[in-house]
Structures are given as structure tokens and as C-alpha cells.
Protein backbone atom coordinates (compact mmCIF):
# COMPACT_ATOMS: atom_id res chain seq x y z
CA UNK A 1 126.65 94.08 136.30
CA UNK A 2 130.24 94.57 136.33
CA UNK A 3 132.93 93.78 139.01
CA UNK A 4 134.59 94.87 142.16
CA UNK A 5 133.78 98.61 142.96
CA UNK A 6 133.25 99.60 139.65
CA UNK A 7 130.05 97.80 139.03
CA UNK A 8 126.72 99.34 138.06
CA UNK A 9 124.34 96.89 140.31
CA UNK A 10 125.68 94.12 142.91
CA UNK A 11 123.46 91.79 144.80
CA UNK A 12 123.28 88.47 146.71
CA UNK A 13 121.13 85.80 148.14
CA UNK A 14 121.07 85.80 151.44
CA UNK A 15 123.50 82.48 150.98
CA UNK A 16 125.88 83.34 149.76
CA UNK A 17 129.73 82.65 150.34
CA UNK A 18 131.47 86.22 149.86
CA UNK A 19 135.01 85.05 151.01
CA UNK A 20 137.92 85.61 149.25
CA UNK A 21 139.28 81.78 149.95
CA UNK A 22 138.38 79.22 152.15
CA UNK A 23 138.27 80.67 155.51
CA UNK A 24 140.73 77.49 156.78
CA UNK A 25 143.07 78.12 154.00
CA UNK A 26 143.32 81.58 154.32
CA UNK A 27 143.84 81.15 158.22
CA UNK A 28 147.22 79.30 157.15
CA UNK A 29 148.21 81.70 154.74
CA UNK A 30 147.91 84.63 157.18
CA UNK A 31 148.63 83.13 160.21
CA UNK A 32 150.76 80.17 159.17
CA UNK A 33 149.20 78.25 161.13
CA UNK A 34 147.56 74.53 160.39
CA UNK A 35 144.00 73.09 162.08
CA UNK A 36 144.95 71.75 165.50
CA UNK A 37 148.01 74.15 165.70
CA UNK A 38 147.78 76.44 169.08
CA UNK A 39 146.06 79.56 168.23
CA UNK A 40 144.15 78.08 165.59
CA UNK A 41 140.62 78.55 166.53
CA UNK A 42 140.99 82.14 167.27
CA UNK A 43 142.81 82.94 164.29
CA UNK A 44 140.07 81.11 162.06
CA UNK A 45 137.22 83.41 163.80
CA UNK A 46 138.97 86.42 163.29
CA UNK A 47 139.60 85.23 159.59
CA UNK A 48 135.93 84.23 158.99
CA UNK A 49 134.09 86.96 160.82
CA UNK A 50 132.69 89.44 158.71
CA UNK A 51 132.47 87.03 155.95
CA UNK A 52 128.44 86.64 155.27
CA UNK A 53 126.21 88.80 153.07
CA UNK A 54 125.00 90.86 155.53
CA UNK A 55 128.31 92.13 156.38
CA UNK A 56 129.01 93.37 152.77
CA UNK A 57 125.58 94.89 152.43
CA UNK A 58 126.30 97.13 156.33
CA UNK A 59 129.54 99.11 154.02
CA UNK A 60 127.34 98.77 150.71
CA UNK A 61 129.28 96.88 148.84
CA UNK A 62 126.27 95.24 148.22
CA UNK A 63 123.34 97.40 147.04
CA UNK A 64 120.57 94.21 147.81
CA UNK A 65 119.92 90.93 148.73
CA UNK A 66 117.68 89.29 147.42
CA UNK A 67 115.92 86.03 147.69
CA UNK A 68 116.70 83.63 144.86
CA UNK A 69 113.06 83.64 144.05
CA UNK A 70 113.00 87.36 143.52
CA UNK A 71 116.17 86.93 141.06
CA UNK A 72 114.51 87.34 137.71
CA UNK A 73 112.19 89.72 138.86
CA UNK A 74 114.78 91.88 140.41
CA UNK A 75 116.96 91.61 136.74
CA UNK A 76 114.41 92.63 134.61
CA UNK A 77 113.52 96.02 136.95
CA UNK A 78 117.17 96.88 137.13
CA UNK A 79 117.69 95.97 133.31
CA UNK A 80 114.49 98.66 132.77
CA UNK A 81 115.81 100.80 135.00
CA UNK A 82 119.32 100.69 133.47
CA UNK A 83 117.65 101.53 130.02
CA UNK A 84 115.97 104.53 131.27
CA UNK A 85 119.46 106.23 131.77
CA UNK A 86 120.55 109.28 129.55
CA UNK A 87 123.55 106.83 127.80
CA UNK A 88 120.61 104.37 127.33
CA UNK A 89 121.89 101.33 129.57
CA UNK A 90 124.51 99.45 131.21
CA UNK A 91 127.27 102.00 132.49
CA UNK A 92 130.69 102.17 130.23
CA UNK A 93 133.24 100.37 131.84
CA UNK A 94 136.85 101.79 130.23
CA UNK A 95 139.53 99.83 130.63
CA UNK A 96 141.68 102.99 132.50
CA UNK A 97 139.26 102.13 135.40
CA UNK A 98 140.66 98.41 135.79
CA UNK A 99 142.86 98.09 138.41
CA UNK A 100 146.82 97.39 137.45
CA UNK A 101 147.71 95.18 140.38
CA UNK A 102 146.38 93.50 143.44
């Protein structure tokens, strides 16, 4: 319910990709270097370590994960506990908060 770390709720299933790009890709944007180039490999792990759910949910940038099973569930308890608020729901997102750049 609302992006980047300005959000009021964020969650996952326990598969899901949480990259930013492809981890090759990214590996030869960083790096500049191409699969089968020397250095490659170790490059790539650095680049796609840290990249799974569980990583995101150790610094809380994920509040839950849940299993895709559980998603309705979960929406509906957040959505009443949401309402329950003093402002009476979903948190006011003001554009001053947006970021400028990236």
C-alpha cells in the first residue's frame, strides 16, 4: 500500500524476485563485464547476493511474508486494521514526500 519507503504495509511471498534488474544485466552494467568474461562469476554473486525476500525482510523493508495462500486473508486484516486508524484508513501520501531524482 504505497511504494518505496514511504509505504503504509509491504509484503511478499516467499518467491519473490526483489531485484532491481536482471542480476546478469546488472553484472554488465556495474562491472562491464559480459558472461564468460574473466571475473564474471564472482562479480554476478556479489551482484545477486542479497537479492531474495528474506534479505529485505532482515533490514525491514519488508514488514511480512506471506504465503500466497494467506494473501487475501492477510489484505482484508490489514485493510481493517488500516480503518481503525484516527484519519480512518490508508495513510496520506503528499506528493512533497516523492522523491525528485534517483
Amino acid at each position: 500500500m504505497g511504494g518505496g519507503r514511504y509505504n503504509d504495509e509491504m509484503v511478499a511471498w516467499p518467491m519473490a524476485e526483489v531485484s532491481f534488474m536482471d542480476p546478469v544485466f546488472a553484472t554488465s552494467i556495474v562491472h562491464n563485464l559480459s558472461p564468460g568474461d574473466e571475473g564474471f562469476e564472482e562479480a554476478f554473486e556479489d551482484i545477486h547476493k542479497e537479492n531474495e525476500v528474506w534479505d529485505m525482510a532482515t533490514d525491514f523493508t519488508i514488514q511480512n511474508v506471506i504465503k500466497p495462500q494467506d494473501t487475501r486473508e492477510y489484505l482484508i486484516r490489514m485493510l481493517d486494521v488500516y480503518r481503525i486508524r484516527r484519519d480512518g484508513g490508508i495513510g496520506k501520501h503528499y506528493m512533497q514526500s516523492w522523491p525528485t531524482s534517483y
